[in-house]
C-alpha atoms as a PDB file:
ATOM      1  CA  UNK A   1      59.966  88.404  89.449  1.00  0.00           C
ATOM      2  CA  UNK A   2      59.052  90.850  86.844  1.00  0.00           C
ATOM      3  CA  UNK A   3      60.342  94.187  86.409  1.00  0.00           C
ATOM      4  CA  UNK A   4      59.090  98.007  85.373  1.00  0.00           C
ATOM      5  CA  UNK A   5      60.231  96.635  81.460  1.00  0.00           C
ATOM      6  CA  UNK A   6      56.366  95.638  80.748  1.00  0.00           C
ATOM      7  CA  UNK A   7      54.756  97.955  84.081  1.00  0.00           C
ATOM      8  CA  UNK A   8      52.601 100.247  81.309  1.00  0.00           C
ATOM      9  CA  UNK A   9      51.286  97.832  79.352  1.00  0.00           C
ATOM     10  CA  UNK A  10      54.706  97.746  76.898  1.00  0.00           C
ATOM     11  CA  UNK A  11      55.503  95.509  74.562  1.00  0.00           C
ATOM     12  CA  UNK A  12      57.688  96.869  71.482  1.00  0.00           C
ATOM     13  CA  UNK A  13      55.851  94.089  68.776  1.00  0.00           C
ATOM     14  CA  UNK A  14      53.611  91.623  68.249  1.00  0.00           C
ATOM     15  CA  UNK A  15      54.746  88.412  66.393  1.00  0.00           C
ATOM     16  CA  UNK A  16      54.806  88.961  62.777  1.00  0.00           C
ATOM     17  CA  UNK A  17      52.109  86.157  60.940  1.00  0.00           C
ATOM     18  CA  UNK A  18      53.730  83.497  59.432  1.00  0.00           C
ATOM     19  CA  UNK A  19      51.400  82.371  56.570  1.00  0.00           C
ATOM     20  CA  UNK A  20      50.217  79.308  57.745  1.00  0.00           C
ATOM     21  CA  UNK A  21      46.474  78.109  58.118  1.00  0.00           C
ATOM     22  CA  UNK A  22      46.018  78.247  61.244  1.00  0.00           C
ATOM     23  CA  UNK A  23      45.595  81.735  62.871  1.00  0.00           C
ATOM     24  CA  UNK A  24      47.966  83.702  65.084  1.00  0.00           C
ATOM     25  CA  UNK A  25      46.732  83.536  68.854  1.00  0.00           C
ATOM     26  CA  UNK A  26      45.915  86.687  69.542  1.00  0.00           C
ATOM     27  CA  UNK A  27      48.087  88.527  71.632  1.00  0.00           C
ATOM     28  CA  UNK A  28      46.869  89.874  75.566  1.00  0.00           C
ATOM     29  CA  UNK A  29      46.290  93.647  75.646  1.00  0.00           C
ATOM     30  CA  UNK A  30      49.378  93.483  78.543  1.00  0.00           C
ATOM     31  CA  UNK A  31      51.429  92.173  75.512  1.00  0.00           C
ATOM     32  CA  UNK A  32      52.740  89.297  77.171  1.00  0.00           C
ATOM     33  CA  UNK A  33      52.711  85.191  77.694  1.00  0.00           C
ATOM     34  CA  UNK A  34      50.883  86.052  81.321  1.00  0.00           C
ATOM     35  CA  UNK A  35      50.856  82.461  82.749  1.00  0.00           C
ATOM     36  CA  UNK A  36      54.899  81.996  81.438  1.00  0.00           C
ATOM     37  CA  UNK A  37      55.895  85.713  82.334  1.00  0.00           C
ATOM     38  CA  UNK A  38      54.054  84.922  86.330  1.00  0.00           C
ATOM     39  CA  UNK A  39      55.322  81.527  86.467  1.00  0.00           C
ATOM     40  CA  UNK A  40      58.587  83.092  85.683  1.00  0.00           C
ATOM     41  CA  UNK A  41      58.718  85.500  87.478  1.00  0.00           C
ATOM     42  CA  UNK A  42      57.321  83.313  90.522  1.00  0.00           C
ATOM     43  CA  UNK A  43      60.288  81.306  90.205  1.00  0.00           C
ATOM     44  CA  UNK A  44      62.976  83.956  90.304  1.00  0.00           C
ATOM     45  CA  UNK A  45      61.098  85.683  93.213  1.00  0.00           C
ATOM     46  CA  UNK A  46      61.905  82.354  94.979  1.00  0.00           C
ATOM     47  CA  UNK A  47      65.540  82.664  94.342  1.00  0.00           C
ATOM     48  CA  UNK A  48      65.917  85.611  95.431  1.00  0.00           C
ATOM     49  CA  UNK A  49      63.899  84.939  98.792  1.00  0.00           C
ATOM     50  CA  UNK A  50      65.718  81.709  99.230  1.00  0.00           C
ATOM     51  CA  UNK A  51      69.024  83.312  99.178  1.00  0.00           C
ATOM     52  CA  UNK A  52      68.327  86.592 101.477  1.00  0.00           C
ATOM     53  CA  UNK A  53      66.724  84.314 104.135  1.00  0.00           C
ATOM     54  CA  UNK A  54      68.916  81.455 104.402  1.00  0.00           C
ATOM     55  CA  UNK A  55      72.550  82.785 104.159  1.00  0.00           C
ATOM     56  CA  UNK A  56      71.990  86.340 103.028  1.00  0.00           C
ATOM     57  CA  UNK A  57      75.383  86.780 101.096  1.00  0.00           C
ATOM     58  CA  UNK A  58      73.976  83.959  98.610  1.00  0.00           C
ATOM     59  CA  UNK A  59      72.339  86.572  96.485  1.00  0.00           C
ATOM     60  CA  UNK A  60      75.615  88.254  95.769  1.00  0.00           C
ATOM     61  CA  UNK A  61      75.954  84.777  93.796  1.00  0.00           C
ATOM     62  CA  UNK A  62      72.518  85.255  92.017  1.00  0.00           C
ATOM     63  CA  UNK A  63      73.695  88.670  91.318  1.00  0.00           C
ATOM     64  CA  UNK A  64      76.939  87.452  89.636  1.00  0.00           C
ATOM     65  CA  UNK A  65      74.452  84.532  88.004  1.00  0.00           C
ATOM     66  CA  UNK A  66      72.366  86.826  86.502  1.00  0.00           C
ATOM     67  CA  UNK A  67      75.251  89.160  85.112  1.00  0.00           C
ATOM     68  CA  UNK A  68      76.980  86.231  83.734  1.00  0.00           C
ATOM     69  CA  UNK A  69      73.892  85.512  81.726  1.00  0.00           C
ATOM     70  CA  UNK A  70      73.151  88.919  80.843  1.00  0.00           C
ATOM     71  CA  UNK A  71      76.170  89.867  79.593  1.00  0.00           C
ATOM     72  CA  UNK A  72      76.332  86.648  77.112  1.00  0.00           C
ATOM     73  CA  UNK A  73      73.003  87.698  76.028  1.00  0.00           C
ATOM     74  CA  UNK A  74      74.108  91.627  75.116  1.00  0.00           C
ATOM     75  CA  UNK A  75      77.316  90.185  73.309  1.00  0.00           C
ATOM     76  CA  UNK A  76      74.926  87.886  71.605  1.00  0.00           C
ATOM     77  CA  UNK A  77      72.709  90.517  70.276  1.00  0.00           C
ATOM     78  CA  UNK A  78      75.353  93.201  69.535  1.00  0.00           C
ATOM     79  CA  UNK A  79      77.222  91.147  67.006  1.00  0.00           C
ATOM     80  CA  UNK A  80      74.091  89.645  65.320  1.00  0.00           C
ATOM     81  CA  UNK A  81      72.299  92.786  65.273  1.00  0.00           C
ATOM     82  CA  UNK A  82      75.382  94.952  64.280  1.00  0.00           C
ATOM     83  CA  UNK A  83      78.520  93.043  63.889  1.00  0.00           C
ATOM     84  CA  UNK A  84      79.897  94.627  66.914  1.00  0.00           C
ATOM     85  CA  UNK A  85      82.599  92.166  69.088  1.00  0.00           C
ATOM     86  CA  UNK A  86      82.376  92.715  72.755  1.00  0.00           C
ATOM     87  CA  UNK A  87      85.625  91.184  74.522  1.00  0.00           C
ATOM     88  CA  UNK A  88      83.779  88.873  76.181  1.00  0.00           C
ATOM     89  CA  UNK A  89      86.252  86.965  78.345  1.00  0.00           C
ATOM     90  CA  UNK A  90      87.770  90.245  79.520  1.00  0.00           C
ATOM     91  CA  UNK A  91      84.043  91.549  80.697  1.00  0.00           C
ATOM     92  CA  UNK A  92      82.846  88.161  82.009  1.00  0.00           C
ATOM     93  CA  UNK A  93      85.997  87.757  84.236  1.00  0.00           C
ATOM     94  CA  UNK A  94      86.335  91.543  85.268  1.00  0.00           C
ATOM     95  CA  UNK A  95      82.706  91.378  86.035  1.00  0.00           C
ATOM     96  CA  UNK A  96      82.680  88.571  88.285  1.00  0.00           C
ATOM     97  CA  UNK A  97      85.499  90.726  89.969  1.00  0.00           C
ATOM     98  CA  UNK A  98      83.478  94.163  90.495  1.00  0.00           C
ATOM     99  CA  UNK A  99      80.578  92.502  91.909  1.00  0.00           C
ATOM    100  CA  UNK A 100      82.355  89.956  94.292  1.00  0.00           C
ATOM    101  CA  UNK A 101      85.074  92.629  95.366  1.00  0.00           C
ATOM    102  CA  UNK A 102      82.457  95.059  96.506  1.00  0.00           C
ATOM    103  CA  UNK A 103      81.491  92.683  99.335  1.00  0.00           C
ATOM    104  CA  UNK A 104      84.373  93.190 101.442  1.00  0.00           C
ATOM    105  CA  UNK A 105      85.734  96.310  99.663  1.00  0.00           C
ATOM    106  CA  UNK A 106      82.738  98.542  98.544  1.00  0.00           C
ATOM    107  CA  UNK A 107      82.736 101.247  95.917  1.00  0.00           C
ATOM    108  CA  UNK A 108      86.428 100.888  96.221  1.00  0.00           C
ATOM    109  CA  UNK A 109      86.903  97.195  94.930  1.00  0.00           C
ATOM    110  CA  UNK A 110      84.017  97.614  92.633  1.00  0.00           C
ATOM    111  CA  UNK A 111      85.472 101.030  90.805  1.00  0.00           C
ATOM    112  CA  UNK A 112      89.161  99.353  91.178  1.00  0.00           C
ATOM    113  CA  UNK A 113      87.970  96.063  89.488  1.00  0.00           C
ATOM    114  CA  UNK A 114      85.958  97.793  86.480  1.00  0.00           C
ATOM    115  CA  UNK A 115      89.429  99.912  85.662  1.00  0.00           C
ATOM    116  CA  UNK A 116      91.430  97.340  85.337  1.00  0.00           C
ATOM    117  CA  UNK A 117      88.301  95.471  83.166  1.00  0.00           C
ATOM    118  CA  UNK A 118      88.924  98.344  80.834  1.00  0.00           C
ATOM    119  CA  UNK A 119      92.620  98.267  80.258  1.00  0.00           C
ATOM    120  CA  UNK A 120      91.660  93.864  79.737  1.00  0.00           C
ATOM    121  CA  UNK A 121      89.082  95.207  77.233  1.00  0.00           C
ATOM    122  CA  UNK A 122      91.755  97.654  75.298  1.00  0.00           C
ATOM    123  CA  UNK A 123      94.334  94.982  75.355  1.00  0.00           C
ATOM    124  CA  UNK A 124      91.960  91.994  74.153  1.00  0.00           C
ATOM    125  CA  UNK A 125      90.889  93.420  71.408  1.00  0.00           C
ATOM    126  CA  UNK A 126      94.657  94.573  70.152  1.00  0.00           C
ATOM    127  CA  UNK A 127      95.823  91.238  67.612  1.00  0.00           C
ATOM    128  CA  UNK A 128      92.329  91.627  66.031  1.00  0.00           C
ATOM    129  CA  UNK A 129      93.325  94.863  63.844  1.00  0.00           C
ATOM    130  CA  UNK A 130      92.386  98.422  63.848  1.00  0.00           C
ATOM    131  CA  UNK A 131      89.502  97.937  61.830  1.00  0.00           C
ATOM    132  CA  UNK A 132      86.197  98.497  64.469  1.00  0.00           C
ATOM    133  CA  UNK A 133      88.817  98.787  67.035  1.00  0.00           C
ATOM    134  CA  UNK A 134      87.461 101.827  68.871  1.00  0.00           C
ATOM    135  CA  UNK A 135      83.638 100.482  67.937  1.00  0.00           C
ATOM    136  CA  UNK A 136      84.633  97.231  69.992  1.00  0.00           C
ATOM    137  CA  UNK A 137      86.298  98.514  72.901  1.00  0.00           C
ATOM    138  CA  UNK A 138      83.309 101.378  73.190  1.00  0.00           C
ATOM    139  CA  UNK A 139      80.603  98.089  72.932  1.00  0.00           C
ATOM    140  CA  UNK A 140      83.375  96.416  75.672  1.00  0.00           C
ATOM    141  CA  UNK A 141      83.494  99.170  78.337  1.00  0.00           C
ATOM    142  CA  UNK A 142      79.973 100.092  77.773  1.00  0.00           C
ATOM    143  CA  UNK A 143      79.027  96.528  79.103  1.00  0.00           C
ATOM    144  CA  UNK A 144      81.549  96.434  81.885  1.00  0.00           C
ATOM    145  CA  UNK A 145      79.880  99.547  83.029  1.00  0.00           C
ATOM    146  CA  UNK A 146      76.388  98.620  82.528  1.00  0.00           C
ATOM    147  CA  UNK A 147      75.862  95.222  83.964  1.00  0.00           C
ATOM    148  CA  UNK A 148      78.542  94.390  86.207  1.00  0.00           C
ATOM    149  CA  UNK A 149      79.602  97.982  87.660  1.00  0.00           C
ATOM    150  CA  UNK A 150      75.793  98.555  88.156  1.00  0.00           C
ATOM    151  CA  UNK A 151      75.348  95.604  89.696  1.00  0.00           C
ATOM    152  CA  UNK A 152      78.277  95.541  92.176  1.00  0.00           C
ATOM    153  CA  UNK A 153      75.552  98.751  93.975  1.00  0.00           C
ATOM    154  CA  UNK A 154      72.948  95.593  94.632  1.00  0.00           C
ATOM    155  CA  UNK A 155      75.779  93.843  95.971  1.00  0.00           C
ATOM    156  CA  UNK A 156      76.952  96.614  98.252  1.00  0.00           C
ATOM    157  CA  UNK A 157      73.637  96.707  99.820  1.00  0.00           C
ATOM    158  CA  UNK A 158      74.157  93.145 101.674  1.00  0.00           C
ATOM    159  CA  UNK A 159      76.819  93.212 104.054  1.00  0.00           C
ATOM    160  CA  UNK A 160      75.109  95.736 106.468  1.00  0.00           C
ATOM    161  CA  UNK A 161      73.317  94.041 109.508  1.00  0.00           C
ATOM    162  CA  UNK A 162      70.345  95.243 108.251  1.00  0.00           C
ATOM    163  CA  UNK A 163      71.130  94.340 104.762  1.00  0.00           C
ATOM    164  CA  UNK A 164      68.519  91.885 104.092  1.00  0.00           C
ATOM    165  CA  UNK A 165      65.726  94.791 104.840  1.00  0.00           C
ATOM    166  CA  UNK A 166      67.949  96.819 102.093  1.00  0.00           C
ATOM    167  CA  UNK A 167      67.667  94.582  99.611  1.00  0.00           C
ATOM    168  CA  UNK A 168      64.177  93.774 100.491  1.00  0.00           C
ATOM    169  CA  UNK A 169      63.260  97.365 100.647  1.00  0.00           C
ATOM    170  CA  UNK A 170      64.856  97.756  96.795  1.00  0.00           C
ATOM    171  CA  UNK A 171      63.075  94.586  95.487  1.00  0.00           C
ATOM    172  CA  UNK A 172      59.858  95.392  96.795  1.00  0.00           C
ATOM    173  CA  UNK A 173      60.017  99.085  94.985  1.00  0.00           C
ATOM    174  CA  UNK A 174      60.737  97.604  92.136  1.00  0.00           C
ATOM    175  CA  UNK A 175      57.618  94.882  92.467  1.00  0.00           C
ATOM    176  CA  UNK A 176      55.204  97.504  93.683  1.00  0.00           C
ATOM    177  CA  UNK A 177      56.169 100.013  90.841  1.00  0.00           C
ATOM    178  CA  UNK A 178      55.993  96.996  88.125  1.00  0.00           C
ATOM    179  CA  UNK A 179      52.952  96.000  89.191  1.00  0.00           C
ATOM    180  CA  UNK A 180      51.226  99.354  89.695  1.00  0.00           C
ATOM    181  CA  UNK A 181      52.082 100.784  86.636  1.00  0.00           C
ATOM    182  CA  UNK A 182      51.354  97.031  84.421  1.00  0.00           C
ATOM    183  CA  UNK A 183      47.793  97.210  86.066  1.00  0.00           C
ATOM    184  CA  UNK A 184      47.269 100.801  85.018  1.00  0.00           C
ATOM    185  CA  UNK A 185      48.983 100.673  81.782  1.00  0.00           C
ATOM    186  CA  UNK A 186      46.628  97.876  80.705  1.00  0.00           C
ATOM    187  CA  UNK A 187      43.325  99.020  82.103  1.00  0.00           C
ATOM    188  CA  UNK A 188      43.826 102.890  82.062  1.00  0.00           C
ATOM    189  CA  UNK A 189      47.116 103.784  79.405  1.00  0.00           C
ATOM    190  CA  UNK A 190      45.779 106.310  76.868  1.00  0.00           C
ATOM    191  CA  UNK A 191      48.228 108.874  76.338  1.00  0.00           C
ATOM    192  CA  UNK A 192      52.231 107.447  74.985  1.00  0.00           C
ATOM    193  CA  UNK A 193      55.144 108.676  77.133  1.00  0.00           C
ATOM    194  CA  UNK A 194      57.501 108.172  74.634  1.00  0.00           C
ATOM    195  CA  UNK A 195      55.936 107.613  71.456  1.00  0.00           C
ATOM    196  CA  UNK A 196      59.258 107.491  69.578  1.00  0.00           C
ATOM    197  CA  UNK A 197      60.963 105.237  72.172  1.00  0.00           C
ATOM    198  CA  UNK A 198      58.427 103.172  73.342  1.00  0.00           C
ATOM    199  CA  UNK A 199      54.928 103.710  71.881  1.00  0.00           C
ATOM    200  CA  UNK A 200      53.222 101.491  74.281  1.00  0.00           C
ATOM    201  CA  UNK A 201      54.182 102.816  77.554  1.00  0.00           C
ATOM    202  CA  UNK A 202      51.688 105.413  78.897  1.00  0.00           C
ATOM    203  CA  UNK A 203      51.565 108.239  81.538  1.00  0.00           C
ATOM    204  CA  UNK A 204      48.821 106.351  82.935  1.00  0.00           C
ATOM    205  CA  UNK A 205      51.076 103.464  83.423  1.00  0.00           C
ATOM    206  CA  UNK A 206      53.467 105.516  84.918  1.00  0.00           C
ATOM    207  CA  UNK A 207      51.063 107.426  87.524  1.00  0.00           C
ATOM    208  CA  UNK A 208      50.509 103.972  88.356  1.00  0.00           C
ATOM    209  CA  UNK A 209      53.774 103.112  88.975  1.00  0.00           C
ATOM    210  CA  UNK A 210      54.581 105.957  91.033  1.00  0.00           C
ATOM    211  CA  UNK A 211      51.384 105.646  93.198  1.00  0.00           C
ATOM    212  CA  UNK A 212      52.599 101.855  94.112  1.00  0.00           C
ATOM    213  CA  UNK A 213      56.898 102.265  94.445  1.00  0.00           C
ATOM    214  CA  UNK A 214      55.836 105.705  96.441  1.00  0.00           C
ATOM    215  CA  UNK A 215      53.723 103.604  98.949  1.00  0.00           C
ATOM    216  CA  UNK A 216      56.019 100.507  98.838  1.00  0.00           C
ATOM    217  CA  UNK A 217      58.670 102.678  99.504  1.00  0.00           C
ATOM    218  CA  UNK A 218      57.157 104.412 102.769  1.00  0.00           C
ATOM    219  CA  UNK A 219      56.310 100.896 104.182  1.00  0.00           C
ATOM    220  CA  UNK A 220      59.671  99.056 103.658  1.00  0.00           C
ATOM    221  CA  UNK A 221      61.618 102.130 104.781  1.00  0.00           C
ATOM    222  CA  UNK A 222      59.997 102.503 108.129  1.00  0.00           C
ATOM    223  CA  UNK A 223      58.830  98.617 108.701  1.00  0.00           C
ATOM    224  CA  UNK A 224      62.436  97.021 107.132  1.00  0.00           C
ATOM    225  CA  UNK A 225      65.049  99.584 108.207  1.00  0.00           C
ATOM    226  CA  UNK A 226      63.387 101.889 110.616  1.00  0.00           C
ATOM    227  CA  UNK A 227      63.199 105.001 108.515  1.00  0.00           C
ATOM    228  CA  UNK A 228      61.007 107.711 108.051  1.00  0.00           C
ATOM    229  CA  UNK A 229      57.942 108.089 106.297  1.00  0.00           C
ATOM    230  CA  UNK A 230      59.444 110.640 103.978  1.00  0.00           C
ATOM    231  CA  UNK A 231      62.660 108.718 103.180  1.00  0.00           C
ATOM    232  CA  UNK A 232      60.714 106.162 101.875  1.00  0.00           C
ATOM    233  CA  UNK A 233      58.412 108.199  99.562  1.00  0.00           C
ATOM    234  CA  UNK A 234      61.527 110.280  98.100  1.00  0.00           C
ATOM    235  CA  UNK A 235      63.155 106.682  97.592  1.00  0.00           C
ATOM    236  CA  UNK A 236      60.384 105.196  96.152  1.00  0.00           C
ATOM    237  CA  UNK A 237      59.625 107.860  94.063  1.00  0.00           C
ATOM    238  CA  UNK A 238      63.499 108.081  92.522  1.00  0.00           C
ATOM    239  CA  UNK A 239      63.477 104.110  92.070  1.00  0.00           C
ATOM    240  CA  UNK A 240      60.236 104.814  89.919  1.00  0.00           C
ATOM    241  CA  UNK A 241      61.692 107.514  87.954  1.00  0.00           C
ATOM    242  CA  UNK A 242      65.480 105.419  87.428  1.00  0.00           C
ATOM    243  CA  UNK A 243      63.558 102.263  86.590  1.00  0.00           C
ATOM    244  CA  UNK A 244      61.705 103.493  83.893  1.00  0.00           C
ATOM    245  CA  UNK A 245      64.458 105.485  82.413  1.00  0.00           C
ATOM    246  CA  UNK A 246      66.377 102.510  82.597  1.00  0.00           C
ATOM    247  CA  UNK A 247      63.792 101.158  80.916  1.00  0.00           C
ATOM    248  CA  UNK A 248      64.115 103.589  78.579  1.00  0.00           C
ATOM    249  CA  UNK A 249      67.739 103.184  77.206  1.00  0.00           C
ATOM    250  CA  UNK A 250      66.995  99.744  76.491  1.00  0.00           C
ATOM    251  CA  UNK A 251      64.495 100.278  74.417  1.00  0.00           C
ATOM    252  CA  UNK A 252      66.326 102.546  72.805  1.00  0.00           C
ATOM    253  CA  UNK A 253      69.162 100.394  72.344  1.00  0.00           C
ATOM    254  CA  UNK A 254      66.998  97.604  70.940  1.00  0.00           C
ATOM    255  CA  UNK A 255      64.904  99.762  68.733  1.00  0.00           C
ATOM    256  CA  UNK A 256      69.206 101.273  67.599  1.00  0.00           C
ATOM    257  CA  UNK A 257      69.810  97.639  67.284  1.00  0.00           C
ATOM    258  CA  UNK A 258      66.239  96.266  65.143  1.00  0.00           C
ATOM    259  CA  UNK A 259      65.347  93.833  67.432  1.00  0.00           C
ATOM    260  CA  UNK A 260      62.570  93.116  69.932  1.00  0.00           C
ATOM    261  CA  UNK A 261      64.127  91.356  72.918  1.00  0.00           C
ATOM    262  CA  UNK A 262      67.473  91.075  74.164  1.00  0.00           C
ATOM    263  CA  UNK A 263      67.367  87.211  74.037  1.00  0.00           C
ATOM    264  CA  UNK A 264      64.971  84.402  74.459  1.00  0.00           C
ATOM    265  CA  UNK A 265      66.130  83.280  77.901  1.00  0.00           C
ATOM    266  CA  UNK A 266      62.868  83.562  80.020  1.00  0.00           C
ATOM    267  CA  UNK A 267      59.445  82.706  78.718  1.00  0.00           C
ATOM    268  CA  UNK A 268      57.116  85.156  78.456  1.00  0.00           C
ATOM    269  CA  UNK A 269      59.809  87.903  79.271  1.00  0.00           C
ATOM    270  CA  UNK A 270      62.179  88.001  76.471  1.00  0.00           C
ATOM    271  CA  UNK A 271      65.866  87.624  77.753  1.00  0.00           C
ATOM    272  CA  UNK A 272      67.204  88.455  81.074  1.00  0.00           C
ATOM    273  CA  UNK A 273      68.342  91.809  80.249  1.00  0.00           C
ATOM    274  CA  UNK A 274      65.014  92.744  79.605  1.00  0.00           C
ATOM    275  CA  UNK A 275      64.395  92.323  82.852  1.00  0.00           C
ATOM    276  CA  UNK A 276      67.838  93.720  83.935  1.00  0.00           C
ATOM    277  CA  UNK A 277      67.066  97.005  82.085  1.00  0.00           C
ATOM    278  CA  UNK A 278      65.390  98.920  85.013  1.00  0.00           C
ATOM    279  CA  UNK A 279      67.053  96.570  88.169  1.00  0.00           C
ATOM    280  CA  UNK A 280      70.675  97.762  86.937  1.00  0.00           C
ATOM    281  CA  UNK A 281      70.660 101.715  87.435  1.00  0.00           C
ATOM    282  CA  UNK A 282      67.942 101.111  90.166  1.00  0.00           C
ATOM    283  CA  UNK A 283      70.298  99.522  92.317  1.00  0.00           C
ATOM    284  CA  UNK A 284      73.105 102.784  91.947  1.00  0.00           C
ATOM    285  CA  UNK A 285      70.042 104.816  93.416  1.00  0.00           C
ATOM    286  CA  UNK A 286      68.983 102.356  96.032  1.00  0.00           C
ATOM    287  CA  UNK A 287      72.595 101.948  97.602  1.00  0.00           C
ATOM    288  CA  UNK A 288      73.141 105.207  97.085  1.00  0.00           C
ATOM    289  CA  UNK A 289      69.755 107.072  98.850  1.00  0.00           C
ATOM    290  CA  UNK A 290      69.627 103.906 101.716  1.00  0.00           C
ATOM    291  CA  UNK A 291      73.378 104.874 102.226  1.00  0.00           C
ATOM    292  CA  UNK A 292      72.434 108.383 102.827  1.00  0.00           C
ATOM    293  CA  UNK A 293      69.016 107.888 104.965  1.00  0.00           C
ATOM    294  CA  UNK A 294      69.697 104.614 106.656  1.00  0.00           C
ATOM    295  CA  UNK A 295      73.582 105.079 107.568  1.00  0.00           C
ATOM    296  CA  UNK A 296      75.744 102.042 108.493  1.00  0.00           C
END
């Protein structure tokens, strides 16, 4: 599935030309492989389906999957890009632990797990020297915190009973707001939200986005978990708003970085983070507004 990363028409750069004969295809105004990014995004839809609706606690595991990869992938491009040494062992390990903990110990195991990651990350990184020291264990914690600690609030939202409709109720925010805002952004976007950030992302993109997560909202809410009406248009309104901060920051830390995409993982979509960017502090919001309007 895709995510709100490209929902207003984004796309940081176009491939520079590499001097040969034969011309450069010319780019789609979304900015995008199209056919790779759907097929793609097709594909990981399926996982995620597969898993809620056979044995729901299966997507904890494509939770920890996709952490596992997305972490690798932020190492990766923090010590090309800048030389900075993530402790990745530590992270990759305590990670695992945050988001499989918080299945039968909640916020609890999660918050208990990502301490201990940090004292792993402030030891590891001890025989290497205090030169970059407090730059590593910064880039260390900062990940912890990020992907798996994020995370760990998707996982919380499967154990319920009803847990499948939570999850389902986040996803399909998250879809409707993507593709609302991609469709507007690349048939309507005129005026740049964030010019310096990310010039290609528009407040028509966005009105877009928060048309679709609004009304996606309303109808999981009530339909999946019995809410009501209002519930779901304040909670599909703040999973708008997180995801495209989210979305945000990582530009941000790609444009603080010089480089266009996390990775090279999925085609037509960059790496995985970049499609991590706006699920990660979307989930915090979604367990934490479903906890509050749809109690346990």
């Amino acid at each position: 599935m895709t995510t709100v990363s490209d929902h207003q028409g984004e796309r940081e750069d176009a491939a520079e030309p590499d001097g040969s004969e034969e011309p450069a295809r010319k780019p789609s105004r979304a900015g995008r492989d199209l056919p790779a990014a759907i097929g793609v995004g097709v594909a990981l839809g399926a996982a995620i389906l597969g898993s809620l609706f056979t044995v729901r606690y299966l997507f904890i595991g494509v939770i920890a999957a996709a952490i596992v990869v997305g972490t690798i992938e932020l190492a990766g491009a923090f010590r090309r890009a800048a030389n900075v040494r993530i402790s990745l062992v530590p992270v990759l390990v305590g990670g695992q632990a945050m988001i499989w903990l918080a299945w039968p110990f909640g916020q609890q195991g999660a918050v208990t797990a990502f301490v201990v990651t940090v004292l792993a990350c402030l030891l590891w990184r001890l025989p290497s020297g205090a030169d970059g020291y407090l730059r590593d264990v910064s880039a260390s914690v900062f990940a912890a915190a990020y992907l798996p600690l994020f995370a760990s609030f998707a996982a919380m939202l499967v154990p319920p009973e009803d847990g499948v409709g939570r999850v389902l109720s986040f996803m399909i925010v998250v879809v409707a707001c993507d593709t609302g805002g991609y469709i507007a952004g690349v048939l309507r976007g005129r005026h740049p939200m964030a010019p310096r950030i990310s010039p290609k992302k528009t407040w028509e993109g966005f009105a877009g986005s928060l048309t679709a997560g609004i009304t996606g909202g309303a109808l999981a809410v009530v339909l999946l978990l019995d809410g009501q009406a209002w519930q779901g248009v304040l909670f599909g309104a703040a999973i708008v708003v997180t995801a495209t901060v989210g979305d945000l920051m990582e530009s941000l830390i790609k444009r603080d970085l010089g480089i266009k995409d996390m990775g090279n993982t999925l085609p037509g979509h960059g790496g995985l983070m970049d499609r991590l960017d706006s699920l990660l502090p979307s989930a915090v919001v979604s367990w934490l507004l479903l906890s509050a309007f749809v109690p346990v």
